[in-house]
N, C-alpha and C. Protein backbone atom coordinates (compact mmCIF):
# COMPACT_ATOMS: atom_id res chain seq x y z
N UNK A 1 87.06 124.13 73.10
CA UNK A 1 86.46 122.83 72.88
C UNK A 1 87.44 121.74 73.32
N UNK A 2 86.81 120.84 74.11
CA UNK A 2 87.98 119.64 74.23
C UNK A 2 88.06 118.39 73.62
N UNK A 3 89.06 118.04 73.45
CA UNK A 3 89.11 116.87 72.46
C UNK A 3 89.43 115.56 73.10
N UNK A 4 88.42 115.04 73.11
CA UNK A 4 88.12 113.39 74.05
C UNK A 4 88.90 112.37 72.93
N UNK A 5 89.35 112.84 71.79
CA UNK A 5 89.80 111.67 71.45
C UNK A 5 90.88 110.44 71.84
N UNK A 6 91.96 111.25 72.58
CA UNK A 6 92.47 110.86 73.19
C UNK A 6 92.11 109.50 74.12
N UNK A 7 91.20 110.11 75.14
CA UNK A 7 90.49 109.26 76.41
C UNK A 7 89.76 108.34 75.16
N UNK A 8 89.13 108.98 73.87
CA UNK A 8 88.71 107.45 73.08
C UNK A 8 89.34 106.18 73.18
N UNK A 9 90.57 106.91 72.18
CA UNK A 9 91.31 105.93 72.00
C UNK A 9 91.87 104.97 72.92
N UNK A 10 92.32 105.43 74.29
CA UNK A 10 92.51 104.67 75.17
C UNK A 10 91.58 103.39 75.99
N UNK A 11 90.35 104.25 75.99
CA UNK A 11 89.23 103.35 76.29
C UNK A 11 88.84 102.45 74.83
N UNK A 12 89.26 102.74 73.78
CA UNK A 12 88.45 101.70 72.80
C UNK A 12 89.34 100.75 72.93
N UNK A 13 90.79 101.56 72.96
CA UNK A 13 92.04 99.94 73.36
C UNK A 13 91.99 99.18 74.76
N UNK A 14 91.48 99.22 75.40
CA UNK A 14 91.69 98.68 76.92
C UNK A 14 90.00 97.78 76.62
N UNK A 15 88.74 98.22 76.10
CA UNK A 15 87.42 97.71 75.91
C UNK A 15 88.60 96.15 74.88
N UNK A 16 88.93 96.85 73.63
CA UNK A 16 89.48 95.38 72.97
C UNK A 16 89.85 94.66 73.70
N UNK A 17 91.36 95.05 74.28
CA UNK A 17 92.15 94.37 74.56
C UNK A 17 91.67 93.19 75.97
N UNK A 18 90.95 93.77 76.99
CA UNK A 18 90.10 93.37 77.61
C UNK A 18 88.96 91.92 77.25
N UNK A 19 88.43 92.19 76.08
CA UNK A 19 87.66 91.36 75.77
C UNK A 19 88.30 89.66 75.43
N UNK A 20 89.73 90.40 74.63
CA UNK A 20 91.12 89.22 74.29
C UNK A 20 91.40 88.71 75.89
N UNK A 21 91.55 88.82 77.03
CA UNK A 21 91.30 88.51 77.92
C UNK A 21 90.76 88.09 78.72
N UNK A 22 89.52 88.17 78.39
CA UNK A 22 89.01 87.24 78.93
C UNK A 22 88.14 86.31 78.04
N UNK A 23 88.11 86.19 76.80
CA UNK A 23 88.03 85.41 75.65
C UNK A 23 89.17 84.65 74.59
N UNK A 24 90.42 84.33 75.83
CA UNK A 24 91.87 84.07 75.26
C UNK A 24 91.47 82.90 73.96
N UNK A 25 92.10 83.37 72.72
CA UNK A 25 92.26 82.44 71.88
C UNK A 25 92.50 80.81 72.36
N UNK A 26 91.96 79.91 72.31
CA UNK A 26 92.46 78.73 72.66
C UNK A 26 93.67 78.21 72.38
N UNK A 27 93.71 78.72 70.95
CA UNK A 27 95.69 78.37 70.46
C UNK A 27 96.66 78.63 71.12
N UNK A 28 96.67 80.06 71.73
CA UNK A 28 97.37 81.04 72.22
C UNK A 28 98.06 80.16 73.51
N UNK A 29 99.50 80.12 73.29
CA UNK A 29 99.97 79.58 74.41
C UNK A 29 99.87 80.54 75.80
N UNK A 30 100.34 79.93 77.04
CA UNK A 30 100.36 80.26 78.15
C UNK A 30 101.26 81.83 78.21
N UNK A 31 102.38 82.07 77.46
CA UNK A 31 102.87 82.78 77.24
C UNK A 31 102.15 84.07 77.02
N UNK A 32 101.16 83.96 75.87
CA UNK A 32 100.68 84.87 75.02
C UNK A 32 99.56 85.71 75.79
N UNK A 33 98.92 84.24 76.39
CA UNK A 33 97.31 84.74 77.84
C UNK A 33 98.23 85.78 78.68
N UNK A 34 99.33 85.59 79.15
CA UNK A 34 99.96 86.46 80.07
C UNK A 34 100.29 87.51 79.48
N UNK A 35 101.02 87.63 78.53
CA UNK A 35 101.18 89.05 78.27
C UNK A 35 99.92 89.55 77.62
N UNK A 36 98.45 89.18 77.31
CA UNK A 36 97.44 90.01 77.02
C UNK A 36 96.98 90.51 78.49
N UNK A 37 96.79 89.79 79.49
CA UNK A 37 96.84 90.07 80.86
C UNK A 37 97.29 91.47 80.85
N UNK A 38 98.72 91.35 80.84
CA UNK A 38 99.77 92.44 81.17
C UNK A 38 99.45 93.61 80.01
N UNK A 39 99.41 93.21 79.08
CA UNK A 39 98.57 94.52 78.36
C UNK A 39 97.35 95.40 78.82
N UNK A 40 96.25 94.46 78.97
CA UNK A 40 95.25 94.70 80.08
C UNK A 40 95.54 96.11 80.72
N UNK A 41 96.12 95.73 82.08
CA UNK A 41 96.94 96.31 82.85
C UNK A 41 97.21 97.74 82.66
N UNK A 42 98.17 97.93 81.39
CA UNK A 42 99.41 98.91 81.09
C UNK A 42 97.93 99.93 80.22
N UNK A 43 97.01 99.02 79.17
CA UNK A 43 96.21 99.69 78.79
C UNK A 43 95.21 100.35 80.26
N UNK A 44 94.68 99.93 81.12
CA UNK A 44 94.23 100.43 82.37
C UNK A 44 94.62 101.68 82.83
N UNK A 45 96.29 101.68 82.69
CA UNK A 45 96.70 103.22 83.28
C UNK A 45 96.51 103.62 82.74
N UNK A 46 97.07 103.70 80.95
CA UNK A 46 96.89 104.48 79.89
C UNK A 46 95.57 105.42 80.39
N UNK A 47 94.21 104.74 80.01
CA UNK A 47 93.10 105.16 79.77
C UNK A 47 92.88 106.03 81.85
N UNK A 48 92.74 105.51 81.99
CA UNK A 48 92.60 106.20 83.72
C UNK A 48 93.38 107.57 83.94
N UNK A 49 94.92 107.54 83.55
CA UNK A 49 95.59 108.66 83.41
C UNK A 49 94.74 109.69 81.95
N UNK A 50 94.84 109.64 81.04
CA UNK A 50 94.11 110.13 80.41
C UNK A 50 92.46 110.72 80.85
N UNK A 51 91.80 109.68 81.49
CA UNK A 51 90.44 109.95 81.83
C UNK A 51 90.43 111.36 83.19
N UNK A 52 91.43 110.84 83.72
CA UNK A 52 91.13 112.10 85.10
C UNK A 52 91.91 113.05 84.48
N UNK A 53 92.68 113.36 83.62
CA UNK A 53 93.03 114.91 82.55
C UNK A 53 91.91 115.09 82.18
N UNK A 54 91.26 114.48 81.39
CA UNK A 54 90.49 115.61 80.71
C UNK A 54 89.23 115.64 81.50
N UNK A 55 88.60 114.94 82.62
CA UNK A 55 88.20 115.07 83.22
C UNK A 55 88.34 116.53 84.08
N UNK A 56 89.15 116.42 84.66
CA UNK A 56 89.72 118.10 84.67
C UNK A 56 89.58 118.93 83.90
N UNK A 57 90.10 119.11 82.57
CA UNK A 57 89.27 120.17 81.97
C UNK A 57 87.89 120.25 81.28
N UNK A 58 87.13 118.91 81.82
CA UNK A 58 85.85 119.08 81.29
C UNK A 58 85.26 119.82 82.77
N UNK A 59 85.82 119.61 83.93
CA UNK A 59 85.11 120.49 84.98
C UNK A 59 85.63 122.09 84.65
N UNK A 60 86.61 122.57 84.21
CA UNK A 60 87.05 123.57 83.99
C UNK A 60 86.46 124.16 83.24
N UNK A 61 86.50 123.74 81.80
CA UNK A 61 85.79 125.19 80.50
C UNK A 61 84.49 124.12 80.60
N UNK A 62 83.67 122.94 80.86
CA UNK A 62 82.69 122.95 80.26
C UNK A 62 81.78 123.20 81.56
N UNK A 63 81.96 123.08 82.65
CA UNK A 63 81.16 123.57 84.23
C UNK A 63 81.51 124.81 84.48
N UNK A 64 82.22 125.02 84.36
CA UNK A 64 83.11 126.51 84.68
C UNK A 64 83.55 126.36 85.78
N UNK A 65 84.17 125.37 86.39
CA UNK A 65 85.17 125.43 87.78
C UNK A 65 86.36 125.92 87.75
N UNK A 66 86.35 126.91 88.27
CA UNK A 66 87.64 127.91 88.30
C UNK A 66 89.20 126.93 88.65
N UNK A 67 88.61 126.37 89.79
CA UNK A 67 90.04 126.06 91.19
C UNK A 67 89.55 124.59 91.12
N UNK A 68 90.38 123.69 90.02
CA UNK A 68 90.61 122.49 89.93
C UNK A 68 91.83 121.51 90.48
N UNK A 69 91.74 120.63 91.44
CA UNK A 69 93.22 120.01 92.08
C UNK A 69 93.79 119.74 90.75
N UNK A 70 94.77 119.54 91.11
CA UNK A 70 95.83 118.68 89.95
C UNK A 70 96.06 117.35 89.82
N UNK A 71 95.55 116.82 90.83
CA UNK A 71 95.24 115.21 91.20
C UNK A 71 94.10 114.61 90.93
N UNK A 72 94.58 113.07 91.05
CA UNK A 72 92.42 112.39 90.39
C UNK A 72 92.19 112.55 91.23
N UNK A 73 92.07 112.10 92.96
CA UNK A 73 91.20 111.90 94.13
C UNK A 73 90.33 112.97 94.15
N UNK A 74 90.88 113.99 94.05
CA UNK A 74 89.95 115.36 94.69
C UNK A 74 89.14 115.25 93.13
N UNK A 75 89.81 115.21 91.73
CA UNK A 75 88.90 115.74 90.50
C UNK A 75 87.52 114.64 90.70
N UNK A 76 88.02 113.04 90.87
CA UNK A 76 86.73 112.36 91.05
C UNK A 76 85.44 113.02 91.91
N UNK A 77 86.15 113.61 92.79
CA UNK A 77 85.13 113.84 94.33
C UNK A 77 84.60 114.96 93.39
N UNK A 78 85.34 115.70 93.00
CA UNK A 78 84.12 117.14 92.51
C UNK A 78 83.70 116.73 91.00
N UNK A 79 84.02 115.62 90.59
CA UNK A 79 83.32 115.15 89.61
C UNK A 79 82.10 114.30 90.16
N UNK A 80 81.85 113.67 90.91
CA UNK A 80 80.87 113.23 91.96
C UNK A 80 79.83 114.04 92.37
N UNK A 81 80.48 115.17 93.14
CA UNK A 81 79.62 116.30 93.79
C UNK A 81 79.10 116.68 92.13
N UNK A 82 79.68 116.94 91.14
CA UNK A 82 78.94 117.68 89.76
C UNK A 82 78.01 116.54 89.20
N UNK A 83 77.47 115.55 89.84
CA UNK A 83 76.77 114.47 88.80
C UNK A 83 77.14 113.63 88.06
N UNK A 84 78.00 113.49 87.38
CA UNK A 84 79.21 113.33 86.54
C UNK A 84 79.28 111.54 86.35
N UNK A 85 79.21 111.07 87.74
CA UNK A 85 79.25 109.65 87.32
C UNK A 85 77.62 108.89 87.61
N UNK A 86 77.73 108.15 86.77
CA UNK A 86 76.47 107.14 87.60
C UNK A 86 76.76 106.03 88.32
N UNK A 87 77.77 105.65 88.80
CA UNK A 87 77.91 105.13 89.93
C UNK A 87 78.55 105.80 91.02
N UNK A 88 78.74 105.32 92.30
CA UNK A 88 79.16 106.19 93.00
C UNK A 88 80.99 106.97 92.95
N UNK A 89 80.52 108.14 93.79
CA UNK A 89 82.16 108.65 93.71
C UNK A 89 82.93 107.14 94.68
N UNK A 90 82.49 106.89 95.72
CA UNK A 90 83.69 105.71 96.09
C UNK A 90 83.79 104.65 95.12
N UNK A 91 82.75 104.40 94.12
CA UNK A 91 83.78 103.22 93.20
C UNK A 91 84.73 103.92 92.21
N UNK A 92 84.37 105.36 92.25
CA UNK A 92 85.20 105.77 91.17
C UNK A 92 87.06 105.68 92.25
N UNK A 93 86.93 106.11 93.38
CA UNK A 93 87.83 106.11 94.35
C UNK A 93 88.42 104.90 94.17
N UNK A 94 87.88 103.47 94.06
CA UNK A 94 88.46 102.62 93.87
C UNK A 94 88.77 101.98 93.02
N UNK A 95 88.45 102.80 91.87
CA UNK A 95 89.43 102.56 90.93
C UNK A 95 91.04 103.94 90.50
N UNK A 96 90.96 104.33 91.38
CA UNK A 96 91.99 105.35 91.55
C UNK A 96 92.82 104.42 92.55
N UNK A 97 92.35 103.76 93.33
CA UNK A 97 93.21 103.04 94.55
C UNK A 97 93.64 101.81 93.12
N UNK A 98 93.06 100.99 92.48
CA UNK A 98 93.64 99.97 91.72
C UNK A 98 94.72 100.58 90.95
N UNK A 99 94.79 102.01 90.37
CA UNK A 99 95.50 102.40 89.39
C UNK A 99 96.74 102.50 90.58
N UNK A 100 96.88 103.20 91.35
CA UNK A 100 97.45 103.30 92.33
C UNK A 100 98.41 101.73 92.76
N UNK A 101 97.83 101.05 93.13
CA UNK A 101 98.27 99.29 93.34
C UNK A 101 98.98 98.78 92.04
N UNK A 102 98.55 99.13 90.86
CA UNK A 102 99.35 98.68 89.89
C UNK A 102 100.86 99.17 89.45
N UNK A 103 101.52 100.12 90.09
CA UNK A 103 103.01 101.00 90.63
C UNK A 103 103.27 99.87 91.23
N UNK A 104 102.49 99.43 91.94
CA UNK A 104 103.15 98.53 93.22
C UNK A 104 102.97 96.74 93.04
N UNK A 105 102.15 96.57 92.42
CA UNK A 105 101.29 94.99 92.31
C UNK A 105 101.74 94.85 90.93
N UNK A 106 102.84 94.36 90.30
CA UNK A 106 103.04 94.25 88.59
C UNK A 106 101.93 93.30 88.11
N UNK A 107 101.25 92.09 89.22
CA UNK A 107 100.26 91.07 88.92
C UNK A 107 98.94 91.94 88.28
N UNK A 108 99.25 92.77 88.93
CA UNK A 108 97.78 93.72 88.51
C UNK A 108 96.22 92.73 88.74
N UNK A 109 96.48 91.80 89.12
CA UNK A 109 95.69 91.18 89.56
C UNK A 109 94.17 91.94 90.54
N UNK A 110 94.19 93.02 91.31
CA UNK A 110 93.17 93.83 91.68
C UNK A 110 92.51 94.44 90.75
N UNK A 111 93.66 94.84 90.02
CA UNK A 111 93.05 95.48 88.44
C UNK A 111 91.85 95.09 87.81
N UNK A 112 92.55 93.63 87.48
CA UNK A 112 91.97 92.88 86.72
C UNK A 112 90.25 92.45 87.07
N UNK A 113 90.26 92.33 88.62
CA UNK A 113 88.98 92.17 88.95
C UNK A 113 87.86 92.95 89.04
N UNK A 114 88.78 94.47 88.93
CA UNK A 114 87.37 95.54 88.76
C UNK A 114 87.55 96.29 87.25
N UNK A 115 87.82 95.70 86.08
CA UNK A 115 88.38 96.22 84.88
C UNK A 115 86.79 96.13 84.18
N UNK A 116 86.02 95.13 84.24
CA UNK A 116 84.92 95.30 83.67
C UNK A 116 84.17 96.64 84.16
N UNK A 117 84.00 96.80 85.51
CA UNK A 117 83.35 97.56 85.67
C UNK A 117 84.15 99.07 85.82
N UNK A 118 85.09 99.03 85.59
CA UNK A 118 85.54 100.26 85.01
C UNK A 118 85.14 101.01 83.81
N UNK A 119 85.53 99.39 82.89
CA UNK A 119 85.34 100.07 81.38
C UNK A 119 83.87 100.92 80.86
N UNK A 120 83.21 99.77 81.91
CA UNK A 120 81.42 100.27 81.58
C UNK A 120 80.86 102.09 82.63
N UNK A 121 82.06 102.19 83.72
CA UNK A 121 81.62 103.21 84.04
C UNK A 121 82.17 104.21 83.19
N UNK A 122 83.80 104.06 83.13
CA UNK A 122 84.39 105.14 81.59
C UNK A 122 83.56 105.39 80.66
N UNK A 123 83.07 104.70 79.99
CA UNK A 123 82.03 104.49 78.95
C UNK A 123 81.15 105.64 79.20
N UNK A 124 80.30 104.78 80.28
CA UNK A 124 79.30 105.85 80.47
C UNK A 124 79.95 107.72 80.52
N UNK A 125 81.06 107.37 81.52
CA UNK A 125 81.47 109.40 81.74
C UNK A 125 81.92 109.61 80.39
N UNK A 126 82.39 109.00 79.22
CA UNK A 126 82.84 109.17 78.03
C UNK A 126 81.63 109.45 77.54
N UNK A 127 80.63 109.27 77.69
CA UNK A 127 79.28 109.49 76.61
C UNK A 127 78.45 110.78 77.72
N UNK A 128 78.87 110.68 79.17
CA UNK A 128 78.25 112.41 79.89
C UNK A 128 79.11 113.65 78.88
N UNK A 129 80.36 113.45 79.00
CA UNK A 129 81.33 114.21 78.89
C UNK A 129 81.28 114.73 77.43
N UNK A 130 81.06 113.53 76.52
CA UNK A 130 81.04 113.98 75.39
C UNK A 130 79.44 114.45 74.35
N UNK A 131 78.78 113.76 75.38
CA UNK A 131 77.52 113.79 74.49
C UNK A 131 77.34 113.10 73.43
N UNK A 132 78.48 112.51 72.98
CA UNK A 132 78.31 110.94 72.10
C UNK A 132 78.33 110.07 72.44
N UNK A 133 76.95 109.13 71.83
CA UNK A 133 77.04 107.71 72.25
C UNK A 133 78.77 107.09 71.59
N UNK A 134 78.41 106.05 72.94
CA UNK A 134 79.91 105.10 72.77
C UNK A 134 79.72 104.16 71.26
N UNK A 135 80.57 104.15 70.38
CA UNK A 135 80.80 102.72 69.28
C UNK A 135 81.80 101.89 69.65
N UNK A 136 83.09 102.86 70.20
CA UNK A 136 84.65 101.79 70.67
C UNK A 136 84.92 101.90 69.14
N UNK A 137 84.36 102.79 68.28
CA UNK A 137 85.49 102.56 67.18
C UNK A 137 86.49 103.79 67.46
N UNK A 138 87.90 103.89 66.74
CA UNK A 138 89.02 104.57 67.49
C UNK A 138 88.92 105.61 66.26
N UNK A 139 89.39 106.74 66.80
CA UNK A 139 89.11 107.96 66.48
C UNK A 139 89.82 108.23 65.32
């Protein structure tokens, strides 16, 4: 049996933290908007690294795919070819290229512009994968 709590937790923190972002407290100095930004961000890998693990072993014991890469690019693509997402495998690709840019881009600024529609596609493979509807409450 696999245990998604993990990928929960990551996605229920990146859905919050996300929302603090783009709903910045008005009080909140300039300081504070930036480092929720930068949280943003750091929560992004979190959950993405997490998501293409167990993604992997949900193609493994719950499809029965023997010969799984060890990398996201290829797990997205045969998570693609298996149905797996409802949007396409290239947006899932490009959000493997943002996770990718954020090593390199500390602005995370690319991130940031496809983070909504990340969270809502995670979501969704979080509720294929698990067969539970999403709440975002943490495990």
């Amino acid at each position: 049996m696999i245990d998604y709590g993990k990928f929960k937790k990551a996605l229920a923190h990146l859905e919050m933290q996300y929302h603090n972002c783009e709903n910045p407290n008005p009080e909140w100095p300039q300081l504070i908007q930036e480092a929720v930004a930068e949280s943003v961000i750091q929560r992004f890998e979190t959950c993405y690294d997490t998501l293409w693990k167990v993604l992997k072993r949900h193609l493994q014991e719950d499809l029965g795919i023997p010969e799984v890469s060890n990398s996201p690019k290829p797990i997205l693509r045969l998570a693609g070819e298996n149905e797996l997402f409802a949007s396409s495998t290239e947006q899932w690709l490009t959000y493997a290229d943002a996770r990718i840019d954020t090593t390199h881009d500390y602005s995370g600024e690319k991130a940031l512009e496809i983070m909504g529609d990340f969270i809502r596609d995670a979501i969704d493979l979080y509720q294929t994968m698990s067969r539970e509807t999403w709440d975002g409450t943490l495990p």
